[in-house]
C-alpha atoms as a PDB file:
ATOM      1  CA  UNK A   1       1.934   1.639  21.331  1.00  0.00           C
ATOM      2  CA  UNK A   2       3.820   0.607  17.701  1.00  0.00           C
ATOM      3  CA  UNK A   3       5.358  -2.231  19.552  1.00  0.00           C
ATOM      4  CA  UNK A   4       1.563  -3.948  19.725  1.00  0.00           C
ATOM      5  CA  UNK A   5       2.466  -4.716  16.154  1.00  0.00           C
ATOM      6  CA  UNK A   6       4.169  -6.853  13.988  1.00  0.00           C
ATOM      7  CA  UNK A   7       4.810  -5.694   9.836  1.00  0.00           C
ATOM      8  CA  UNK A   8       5.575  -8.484   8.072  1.00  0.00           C
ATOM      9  CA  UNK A   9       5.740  -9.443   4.911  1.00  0.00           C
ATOM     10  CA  UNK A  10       2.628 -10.735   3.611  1.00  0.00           C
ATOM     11  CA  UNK A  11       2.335 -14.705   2.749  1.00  0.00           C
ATOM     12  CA  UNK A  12      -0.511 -16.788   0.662  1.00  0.00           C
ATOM     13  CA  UNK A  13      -2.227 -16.987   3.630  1.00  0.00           C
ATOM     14  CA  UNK A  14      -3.368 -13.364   3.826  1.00  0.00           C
ATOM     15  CA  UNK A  15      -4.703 -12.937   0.487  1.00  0.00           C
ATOM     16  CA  UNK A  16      -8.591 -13.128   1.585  1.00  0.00           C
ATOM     17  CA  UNK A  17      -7.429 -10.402   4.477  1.00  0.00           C
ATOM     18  CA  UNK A  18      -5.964  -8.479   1.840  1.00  0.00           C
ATOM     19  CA  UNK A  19      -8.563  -9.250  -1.029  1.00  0.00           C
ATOM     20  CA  UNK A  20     -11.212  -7.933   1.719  1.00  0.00           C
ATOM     21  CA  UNK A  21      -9.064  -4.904   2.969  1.00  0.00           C
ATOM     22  CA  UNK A  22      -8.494  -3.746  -1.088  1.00  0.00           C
ATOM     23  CA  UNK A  23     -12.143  -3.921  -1.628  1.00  0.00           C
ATOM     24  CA  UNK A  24     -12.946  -1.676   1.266  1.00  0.00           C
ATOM     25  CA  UNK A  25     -10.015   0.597   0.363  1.00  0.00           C
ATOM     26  CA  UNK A  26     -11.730   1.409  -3.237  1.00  0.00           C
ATOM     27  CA  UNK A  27     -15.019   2.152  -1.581  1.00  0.00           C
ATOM     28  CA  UNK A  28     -13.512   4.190   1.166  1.00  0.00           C
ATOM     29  CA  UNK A  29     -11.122   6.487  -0.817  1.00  0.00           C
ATOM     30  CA  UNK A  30     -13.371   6.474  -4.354  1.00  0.00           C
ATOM     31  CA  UNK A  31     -16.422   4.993  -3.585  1.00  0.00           C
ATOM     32  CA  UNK A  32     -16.195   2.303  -6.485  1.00  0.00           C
ATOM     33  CA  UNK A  33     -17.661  -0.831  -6.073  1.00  0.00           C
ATOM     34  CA  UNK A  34     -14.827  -3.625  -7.352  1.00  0.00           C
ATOM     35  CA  UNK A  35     -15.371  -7.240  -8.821  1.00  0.00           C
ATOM     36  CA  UNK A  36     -14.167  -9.767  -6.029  1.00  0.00           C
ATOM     37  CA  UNK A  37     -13.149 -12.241  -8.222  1.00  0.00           C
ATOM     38  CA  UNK A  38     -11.229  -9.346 -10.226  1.00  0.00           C
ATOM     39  CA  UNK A  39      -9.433  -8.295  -7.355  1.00  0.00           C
ATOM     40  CA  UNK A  40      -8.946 -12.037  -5.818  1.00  0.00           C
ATOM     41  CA  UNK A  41      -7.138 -12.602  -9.196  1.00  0.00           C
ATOM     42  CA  UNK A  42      -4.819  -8.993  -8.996  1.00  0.00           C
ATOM     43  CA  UNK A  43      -4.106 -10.050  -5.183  1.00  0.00           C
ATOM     44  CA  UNK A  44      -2.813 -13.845  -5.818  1.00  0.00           C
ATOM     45  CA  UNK A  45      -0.797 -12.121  -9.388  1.00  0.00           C
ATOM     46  CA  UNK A  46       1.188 -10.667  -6.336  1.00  0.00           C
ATOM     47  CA  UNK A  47       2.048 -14.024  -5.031  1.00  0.00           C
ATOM     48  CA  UNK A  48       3.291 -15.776  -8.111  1.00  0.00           C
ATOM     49  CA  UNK A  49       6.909 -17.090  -9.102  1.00  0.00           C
ATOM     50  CA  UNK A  50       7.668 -13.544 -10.999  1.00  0.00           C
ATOM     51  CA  UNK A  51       5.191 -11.137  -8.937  1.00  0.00           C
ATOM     52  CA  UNK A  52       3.802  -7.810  -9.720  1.00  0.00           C
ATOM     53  CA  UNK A  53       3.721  -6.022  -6.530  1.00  0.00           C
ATOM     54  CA  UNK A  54       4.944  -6.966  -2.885  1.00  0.00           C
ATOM     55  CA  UNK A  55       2.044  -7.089  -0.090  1.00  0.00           C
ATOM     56  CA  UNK A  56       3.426  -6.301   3.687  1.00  0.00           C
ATOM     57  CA  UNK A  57       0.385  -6.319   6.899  1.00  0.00           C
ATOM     58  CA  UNK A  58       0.363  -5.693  10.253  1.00  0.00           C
ATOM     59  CA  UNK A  59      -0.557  -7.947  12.909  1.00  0.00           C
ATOM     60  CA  UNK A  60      -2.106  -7.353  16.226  1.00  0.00           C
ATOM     61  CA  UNK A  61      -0.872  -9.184  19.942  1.00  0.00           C
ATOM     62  CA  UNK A  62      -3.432 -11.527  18.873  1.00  0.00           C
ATOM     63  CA  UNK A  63      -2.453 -12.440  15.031  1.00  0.00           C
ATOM     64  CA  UNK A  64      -5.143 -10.284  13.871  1.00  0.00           C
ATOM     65  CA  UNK A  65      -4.332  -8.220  10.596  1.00  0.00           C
ATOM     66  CA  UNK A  66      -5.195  -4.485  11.114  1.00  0.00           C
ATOM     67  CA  UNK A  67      -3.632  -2.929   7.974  1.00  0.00           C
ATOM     68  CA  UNK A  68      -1.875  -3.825   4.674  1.00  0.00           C
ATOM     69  CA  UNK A  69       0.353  -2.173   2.150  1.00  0.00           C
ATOM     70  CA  UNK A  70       1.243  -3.041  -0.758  1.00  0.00           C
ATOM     71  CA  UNK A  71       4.415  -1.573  -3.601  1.00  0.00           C
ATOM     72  CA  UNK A  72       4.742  -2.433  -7.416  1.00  0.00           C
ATOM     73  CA  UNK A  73       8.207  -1.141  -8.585  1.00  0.00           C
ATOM     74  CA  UNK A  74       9.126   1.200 -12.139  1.00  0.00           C
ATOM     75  CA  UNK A  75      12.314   1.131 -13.220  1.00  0.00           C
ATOM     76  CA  UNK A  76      13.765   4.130 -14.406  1.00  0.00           C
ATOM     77  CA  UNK A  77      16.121   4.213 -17.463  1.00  0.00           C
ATOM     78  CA  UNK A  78      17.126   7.554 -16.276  1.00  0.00           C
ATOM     79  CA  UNK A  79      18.529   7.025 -12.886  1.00  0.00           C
ATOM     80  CA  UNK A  80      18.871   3.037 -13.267  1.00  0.00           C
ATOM     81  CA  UNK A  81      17.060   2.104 -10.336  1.00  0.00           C
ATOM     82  CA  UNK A  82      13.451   1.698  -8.798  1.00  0.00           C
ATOM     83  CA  UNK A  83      10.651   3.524  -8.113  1.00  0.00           C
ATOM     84  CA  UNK A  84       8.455   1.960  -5.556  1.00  0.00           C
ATOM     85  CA  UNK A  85       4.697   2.767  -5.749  1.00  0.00           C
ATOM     86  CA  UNK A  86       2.682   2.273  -2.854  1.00  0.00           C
ATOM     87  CA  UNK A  87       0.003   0.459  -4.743  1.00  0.00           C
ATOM     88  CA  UNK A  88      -2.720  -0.258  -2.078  1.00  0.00           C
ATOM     89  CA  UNK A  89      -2.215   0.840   1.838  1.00  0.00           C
ATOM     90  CA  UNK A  90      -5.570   0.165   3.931  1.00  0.00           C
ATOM     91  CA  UNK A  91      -5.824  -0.076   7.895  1.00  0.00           C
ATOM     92  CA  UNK A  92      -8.996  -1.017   9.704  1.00  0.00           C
ATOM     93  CA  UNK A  93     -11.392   1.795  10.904  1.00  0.00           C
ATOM     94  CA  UNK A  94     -11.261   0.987  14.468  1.00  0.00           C
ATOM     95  CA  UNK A  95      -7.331   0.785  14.141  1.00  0.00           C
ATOM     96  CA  UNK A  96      -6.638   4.430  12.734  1.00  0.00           C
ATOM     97  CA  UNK A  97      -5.368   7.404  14.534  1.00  0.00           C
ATOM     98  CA  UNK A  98      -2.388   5.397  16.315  1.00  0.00           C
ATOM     99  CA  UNK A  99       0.387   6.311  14.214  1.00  0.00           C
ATOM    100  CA  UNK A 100      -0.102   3.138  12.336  1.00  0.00           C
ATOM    101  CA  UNK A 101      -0.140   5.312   9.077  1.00  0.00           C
ATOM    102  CA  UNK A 102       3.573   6.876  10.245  1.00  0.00           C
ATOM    103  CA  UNK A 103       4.935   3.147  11.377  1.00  0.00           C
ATOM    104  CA  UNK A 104       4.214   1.310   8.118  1.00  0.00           C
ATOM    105  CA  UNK A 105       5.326   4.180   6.181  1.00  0.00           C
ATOM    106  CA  UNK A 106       8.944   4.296   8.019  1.00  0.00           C
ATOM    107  CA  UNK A 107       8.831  -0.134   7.579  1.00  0.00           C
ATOM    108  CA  UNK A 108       8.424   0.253   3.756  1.00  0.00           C
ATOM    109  CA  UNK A 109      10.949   3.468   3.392  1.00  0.00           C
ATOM    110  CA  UNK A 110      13.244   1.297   5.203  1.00  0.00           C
ATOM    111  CA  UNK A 111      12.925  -1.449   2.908  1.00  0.00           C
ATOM    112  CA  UNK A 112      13.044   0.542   0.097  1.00  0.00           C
ATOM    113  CA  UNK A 113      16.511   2.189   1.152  1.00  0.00           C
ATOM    114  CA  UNK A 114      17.888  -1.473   1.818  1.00  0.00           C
ATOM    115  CA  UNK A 115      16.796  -2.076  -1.793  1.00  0.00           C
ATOM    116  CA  UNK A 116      18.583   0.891  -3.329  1.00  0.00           C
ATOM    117  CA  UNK A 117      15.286   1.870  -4.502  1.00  0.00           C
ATOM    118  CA  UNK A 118      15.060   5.469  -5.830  1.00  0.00           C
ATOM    119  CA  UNK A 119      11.861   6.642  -3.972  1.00  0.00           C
ATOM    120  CA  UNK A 120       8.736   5.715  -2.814  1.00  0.00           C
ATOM    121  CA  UNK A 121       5.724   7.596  -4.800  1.00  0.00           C
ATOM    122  CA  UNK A 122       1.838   7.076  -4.949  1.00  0.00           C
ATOM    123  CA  UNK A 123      -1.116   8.464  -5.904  1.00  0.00           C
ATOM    124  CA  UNK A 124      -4.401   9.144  -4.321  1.00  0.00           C
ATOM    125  CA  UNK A 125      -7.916  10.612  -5.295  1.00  0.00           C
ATOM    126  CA  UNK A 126      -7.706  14.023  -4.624  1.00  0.00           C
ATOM    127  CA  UNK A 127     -11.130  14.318  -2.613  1.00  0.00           C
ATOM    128  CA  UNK A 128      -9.786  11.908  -0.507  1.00  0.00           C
ATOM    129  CA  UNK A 129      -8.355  14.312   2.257  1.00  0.00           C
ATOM    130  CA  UNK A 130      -7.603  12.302   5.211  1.00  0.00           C
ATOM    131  CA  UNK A 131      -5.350  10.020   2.865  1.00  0.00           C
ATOM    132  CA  UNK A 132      -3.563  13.335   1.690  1.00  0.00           C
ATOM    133  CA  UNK A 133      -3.237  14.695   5.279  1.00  0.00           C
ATOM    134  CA  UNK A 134      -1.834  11.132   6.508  1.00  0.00           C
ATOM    135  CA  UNK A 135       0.411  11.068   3.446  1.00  0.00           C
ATOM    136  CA  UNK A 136       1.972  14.523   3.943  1.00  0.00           C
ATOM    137  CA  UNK A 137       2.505  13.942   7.601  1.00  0.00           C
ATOM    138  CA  UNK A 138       4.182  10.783   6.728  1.00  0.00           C
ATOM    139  CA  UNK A 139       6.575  13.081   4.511  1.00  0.00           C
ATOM    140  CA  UNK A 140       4.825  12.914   1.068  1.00  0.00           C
ATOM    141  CA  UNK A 141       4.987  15.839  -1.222  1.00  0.00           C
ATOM    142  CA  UNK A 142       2.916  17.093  -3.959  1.00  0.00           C
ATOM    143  CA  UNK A 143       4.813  16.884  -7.367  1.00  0.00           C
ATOM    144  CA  UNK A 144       5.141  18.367 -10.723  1.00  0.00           C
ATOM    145  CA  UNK A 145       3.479  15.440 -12.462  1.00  0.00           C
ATOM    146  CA  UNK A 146       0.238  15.580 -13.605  1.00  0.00           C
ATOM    147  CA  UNK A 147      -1.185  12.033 -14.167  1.00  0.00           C
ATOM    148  CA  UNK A 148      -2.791  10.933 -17.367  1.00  0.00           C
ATOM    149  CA  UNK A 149      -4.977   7.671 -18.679  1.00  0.00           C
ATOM    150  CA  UNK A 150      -6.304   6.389 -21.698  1.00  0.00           C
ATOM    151  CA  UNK A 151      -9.372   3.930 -21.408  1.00  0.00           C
ATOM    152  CA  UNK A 152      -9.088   0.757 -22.687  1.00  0.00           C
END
């Protein structure tokens, strides 16, 4: 069934797949509404000379893009190496429950390990309970850290 699918990493190309995918993810998993041209302008940051995060999808037989994911690394002074948030990770509705979840998980951990990267971490809302169920079967566990913000 996985081998239906390509990952790949993402190209300029994909960004209104991916600027349309991100604005469905925020209303899915927190049910905010998001300015287009805000997150057309955080997509493309990802594709400039010095980029902010690193966009992977998956393809379809037909060249169709069914699901994208997306890291921004954090260095750590203590252990000198990465961290590698999953920043965004979205898959079509008619796509999920195939073990597409499980497949780009394993891509991205496999990427990470080939990039010495610490681990791979990421948050999500905590009333969004399909997200946390796919998350721990992929492997995720629930940590010590309790997140803070400040409003700006």
């Amino acid at each position: 069934m996985i081998s239906e699918y390509t990952f790949r990493l993402a190209t300029t190309d994909d960004i209104s797949k991916i600027v349309e995918f991100t604005i469905s993810e925020a209303k899915e998993s927190q049910g905010s509404e998001v300015d287009i041209n805000c997150v057309e302008r955080g997509v493309s940051a990802a594709f400039l000379e010095s980029p902010k995060s690193c966009y992977w999808v998956l393809e379809d037989t037909k060249n169709n893009i069914v699901a994208n994911v997306s890291i921004v690394k954090e260095w750590s002074d203590f252990y000198g190496g990465d961290y590698w948030w999953i920043q965004s990770f979205y898959i079509i509705p008619e796509q999920r429950g195939r073990g597409i979840s499980d497949y780009i998980m394993e891509c991205v951990a496999n990427q990470a390990r080939s990039e010495d990267a610490l681990e791979i971490r990421l948050y999500v809302h905590e009333s969004n309970k399909i997200a946390i169920r796919a998350y721990k079967r992929c492997g995720f566990c629930k940590t010590e850290y309790i997140m803070f913000n400040l409003k700006l």
